[in-house]
PDB file of N, CA and C in Angstrom:
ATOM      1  N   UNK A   1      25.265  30.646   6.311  1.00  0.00           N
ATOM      2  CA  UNK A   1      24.375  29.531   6.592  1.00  0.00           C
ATOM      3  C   UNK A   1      23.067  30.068   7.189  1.00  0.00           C
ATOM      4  N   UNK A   2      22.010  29.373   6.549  1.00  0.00           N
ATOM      5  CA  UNK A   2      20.675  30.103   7.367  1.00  0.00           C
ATOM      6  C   UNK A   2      20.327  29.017   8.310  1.00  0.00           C
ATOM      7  N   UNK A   3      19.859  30.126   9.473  1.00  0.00           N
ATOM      8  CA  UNK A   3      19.299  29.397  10.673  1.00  0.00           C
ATOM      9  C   UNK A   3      17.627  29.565  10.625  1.00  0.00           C
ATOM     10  N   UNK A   4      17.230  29.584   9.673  1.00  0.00           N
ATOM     11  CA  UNK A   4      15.600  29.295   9.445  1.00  0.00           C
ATOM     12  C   UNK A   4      15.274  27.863   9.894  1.00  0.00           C
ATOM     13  N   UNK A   5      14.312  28.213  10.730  1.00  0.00           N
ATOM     14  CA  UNK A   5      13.449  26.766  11.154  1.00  0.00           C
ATOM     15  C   UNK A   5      12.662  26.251  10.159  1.00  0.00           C
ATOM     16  N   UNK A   6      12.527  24.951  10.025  1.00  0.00           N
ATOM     17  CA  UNK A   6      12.009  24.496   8.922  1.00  0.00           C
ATOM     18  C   UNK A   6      10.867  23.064   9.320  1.00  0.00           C
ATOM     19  N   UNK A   7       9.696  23.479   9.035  1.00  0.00           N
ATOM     20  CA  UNK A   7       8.658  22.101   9.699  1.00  0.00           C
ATOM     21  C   UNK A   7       8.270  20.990   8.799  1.00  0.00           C
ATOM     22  N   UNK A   8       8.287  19.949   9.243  1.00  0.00           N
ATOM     23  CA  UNK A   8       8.028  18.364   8.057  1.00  0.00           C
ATOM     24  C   UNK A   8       6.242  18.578   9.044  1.00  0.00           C
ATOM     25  N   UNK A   9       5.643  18.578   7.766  1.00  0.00           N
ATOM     26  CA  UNK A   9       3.610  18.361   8.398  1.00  0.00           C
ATOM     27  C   UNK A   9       3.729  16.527   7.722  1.00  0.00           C
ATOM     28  N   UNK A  10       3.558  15.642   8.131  1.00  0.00           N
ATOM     29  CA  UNK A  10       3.083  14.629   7.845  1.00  0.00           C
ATOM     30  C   UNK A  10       1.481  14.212   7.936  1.00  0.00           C
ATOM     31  N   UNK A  11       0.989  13.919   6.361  1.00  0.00           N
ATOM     32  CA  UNK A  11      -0.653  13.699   6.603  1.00  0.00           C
ATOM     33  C   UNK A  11      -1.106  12.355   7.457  1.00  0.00           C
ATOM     34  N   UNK A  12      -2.333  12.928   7.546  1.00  0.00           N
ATOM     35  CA  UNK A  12      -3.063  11.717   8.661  1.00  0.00           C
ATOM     36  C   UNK A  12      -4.320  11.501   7.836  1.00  0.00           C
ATOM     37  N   UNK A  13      -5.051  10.378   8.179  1.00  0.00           N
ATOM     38  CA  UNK A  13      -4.261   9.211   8.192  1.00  0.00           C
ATOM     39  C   UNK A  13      -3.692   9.016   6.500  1.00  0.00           C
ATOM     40  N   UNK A  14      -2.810   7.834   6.868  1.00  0.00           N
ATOM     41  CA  UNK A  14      -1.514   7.224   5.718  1.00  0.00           C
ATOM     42  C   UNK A  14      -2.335   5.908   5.446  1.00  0.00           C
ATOM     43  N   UNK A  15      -2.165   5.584   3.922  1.00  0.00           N
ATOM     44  CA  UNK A  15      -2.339   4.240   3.764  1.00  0.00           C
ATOM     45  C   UNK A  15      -2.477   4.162   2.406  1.00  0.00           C
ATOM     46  N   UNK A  16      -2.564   2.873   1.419  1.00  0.00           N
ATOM     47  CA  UNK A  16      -2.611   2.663   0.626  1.00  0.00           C
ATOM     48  C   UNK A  16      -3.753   3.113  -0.096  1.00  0.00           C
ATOM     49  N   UNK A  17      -3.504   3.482  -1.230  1.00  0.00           N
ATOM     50  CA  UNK A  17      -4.969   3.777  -2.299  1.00  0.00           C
ATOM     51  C   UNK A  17      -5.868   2.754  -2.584  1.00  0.00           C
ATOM     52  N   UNK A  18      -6.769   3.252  -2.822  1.00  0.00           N
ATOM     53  CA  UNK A  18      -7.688   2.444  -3.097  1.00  0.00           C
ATOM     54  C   UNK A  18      -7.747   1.274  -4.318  1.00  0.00           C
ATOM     55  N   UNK A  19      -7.176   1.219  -5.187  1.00  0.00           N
ATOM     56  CA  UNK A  19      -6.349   0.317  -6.199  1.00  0.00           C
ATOM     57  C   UNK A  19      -5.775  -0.610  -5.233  1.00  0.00           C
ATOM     58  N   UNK A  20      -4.743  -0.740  -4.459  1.00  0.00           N
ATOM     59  CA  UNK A  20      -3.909  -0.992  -3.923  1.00  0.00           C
ATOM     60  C   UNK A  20      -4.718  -2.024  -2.934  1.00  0.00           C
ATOM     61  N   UNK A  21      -5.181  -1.300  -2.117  1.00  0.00           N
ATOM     62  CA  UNK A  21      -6.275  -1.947  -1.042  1.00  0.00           C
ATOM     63  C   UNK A  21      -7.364  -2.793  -1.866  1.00  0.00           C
ATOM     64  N   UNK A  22      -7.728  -2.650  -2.715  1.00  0.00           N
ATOM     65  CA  UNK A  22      -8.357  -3.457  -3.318  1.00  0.00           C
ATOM     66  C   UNK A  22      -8.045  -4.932  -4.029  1.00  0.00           C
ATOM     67  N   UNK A  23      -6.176  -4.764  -4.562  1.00  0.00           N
ATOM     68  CA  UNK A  23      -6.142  -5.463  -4.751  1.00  0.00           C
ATOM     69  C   UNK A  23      -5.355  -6.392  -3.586  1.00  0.00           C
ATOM     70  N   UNK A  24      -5.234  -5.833  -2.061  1.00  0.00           N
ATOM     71  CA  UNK A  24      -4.598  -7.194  -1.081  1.00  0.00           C
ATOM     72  C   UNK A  24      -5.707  -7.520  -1.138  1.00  0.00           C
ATOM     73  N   UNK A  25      -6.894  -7.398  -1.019  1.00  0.00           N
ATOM     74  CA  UNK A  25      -8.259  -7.914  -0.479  1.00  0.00           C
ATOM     75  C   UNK A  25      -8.369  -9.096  -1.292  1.00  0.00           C
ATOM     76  N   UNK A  26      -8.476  -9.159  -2.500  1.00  0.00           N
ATOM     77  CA  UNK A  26      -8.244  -9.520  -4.047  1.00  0.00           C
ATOM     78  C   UNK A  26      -7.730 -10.816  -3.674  1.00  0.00           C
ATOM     79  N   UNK A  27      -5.974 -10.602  -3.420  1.00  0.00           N
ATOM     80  CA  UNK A  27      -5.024 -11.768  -3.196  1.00  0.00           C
ATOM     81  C   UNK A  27      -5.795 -12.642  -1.813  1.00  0.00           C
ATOM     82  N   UNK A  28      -6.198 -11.799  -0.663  1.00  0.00           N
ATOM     83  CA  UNK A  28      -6.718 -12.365   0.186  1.00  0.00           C
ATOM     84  C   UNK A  28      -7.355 -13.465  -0.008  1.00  0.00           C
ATOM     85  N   UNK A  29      -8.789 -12.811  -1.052  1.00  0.00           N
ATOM     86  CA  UNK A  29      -9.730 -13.830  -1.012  1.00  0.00           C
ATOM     87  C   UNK A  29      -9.118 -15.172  -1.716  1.00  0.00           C
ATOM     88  N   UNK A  30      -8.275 -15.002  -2.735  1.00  0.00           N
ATOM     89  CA  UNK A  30      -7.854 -15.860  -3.183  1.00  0.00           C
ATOM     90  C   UNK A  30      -7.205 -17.311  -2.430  1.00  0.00           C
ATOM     91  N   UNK A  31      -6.715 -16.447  -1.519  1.00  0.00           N
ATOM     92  CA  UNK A  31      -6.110 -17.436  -0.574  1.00  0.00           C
ATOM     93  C   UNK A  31      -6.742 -18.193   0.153  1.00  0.00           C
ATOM     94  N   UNK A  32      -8.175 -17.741   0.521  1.00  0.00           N
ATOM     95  CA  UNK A  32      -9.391 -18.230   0.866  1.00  0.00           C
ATOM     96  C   UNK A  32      -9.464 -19.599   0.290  1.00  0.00           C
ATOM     97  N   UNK A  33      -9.998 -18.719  -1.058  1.00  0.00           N
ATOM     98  CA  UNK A  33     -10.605 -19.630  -1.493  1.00  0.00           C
ATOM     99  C   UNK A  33      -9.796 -21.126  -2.394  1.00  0.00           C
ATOM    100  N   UNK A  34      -8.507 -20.318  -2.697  1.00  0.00           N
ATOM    101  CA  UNK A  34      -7.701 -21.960  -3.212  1.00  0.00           C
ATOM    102  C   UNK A  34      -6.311 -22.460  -2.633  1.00  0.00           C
ATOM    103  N   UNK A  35      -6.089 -21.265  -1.785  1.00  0.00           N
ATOM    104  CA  UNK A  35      -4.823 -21.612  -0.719  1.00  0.00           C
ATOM    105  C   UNK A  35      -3.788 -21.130  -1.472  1.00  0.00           C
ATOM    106  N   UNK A  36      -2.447 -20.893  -0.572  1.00  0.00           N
ATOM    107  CA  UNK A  36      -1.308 -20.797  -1.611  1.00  0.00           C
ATOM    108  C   UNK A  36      -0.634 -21.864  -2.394  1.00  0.00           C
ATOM    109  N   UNK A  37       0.085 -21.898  -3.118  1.00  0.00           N
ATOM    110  CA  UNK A  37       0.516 -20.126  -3.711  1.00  0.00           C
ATOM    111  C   UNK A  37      -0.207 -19.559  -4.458  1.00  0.00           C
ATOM    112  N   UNK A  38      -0.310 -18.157  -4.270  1.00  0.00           N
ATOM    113  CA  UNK A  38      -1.097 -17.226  -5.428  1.00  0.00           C
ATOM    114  C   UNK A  38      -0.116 -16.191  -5.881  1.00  0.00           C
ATOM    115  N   UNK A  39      -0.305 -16.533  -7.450  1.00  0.00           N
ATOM    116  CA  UNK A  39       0.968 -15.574  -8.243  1.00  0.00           C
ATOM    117  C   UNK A  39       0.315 -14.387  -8.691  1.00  0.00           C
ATOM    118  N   UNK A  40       0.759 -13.246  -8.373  1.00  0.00           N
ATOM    119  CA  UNK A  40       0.445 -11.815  -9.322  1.00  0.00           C
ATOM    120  C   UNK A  40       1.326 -11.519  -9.930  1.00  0.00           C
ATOM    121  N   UNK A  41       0.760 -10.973 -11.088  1.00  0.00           N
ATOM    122  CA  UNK A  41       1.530 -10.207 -11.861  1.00  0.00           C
ATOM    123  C   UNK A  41       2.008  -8.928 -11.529  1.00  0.00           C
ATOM    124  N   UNK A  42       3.619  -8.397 -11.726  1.00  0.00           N
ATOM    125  CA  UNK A  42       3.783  -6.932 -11.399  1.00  0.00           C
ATOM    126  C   UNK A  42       3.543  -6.821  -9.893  1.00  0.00           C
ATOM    127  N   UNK A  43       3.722  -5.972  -9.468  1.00  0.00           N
ATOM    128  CA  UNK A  43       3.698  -5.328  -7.877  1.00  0.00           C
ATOM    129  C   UNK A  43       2.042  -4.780  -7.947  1.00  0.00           C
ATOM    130  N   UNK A  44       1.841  -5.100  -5.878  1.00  0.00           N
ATOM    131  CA  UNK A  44       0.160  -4.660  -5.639  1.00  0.00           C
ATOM    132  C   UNK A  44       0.784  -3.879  -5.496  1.00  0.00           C
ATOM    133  N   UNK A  45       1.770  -3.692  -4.611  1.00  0.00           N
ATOM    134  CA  UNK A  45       1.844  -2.193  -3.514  1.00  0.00           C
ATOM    135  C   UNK A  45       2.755  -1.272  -4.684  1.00  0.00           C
ATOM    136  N   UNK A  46       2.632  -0.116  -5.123  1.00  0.00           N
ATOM    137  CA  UNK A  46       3.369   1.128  -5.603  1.00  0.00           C
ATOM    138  C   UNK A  46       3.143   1.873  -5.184  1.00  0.00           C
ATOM    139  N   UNK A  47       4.540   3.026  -5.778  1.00  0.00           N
ATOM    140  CA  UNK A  47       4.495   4.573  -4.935  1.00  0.00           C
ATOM    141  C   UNK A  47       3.309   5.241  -4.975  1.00  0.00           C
TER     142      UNK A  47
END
């Protein structure tokens, strides 16, 4: 068994792509502007 140390680097900062972020903004305004419900197609958020 190896006793090698092993490090997890997690990047900074984390967050959604720009696709992604663009489209909550998207649903946002929508909600603004005609209230719910607002239907999308397919998933905003992906891997």
């Amino acid at each position: 068994m190896s006793t090698e140390t092993k490090r997890v680097v997690v990047a900074a900062p984390r967050g959604y792509c720009a696709g992604v972020d663009r489209a909550v903004v998207t649903v946002e305004k929508a909600l603004d502007l005609y209230g719910p419900p607002v239907y999308v197609r397919k998933q905003i958020v992906h891997n």
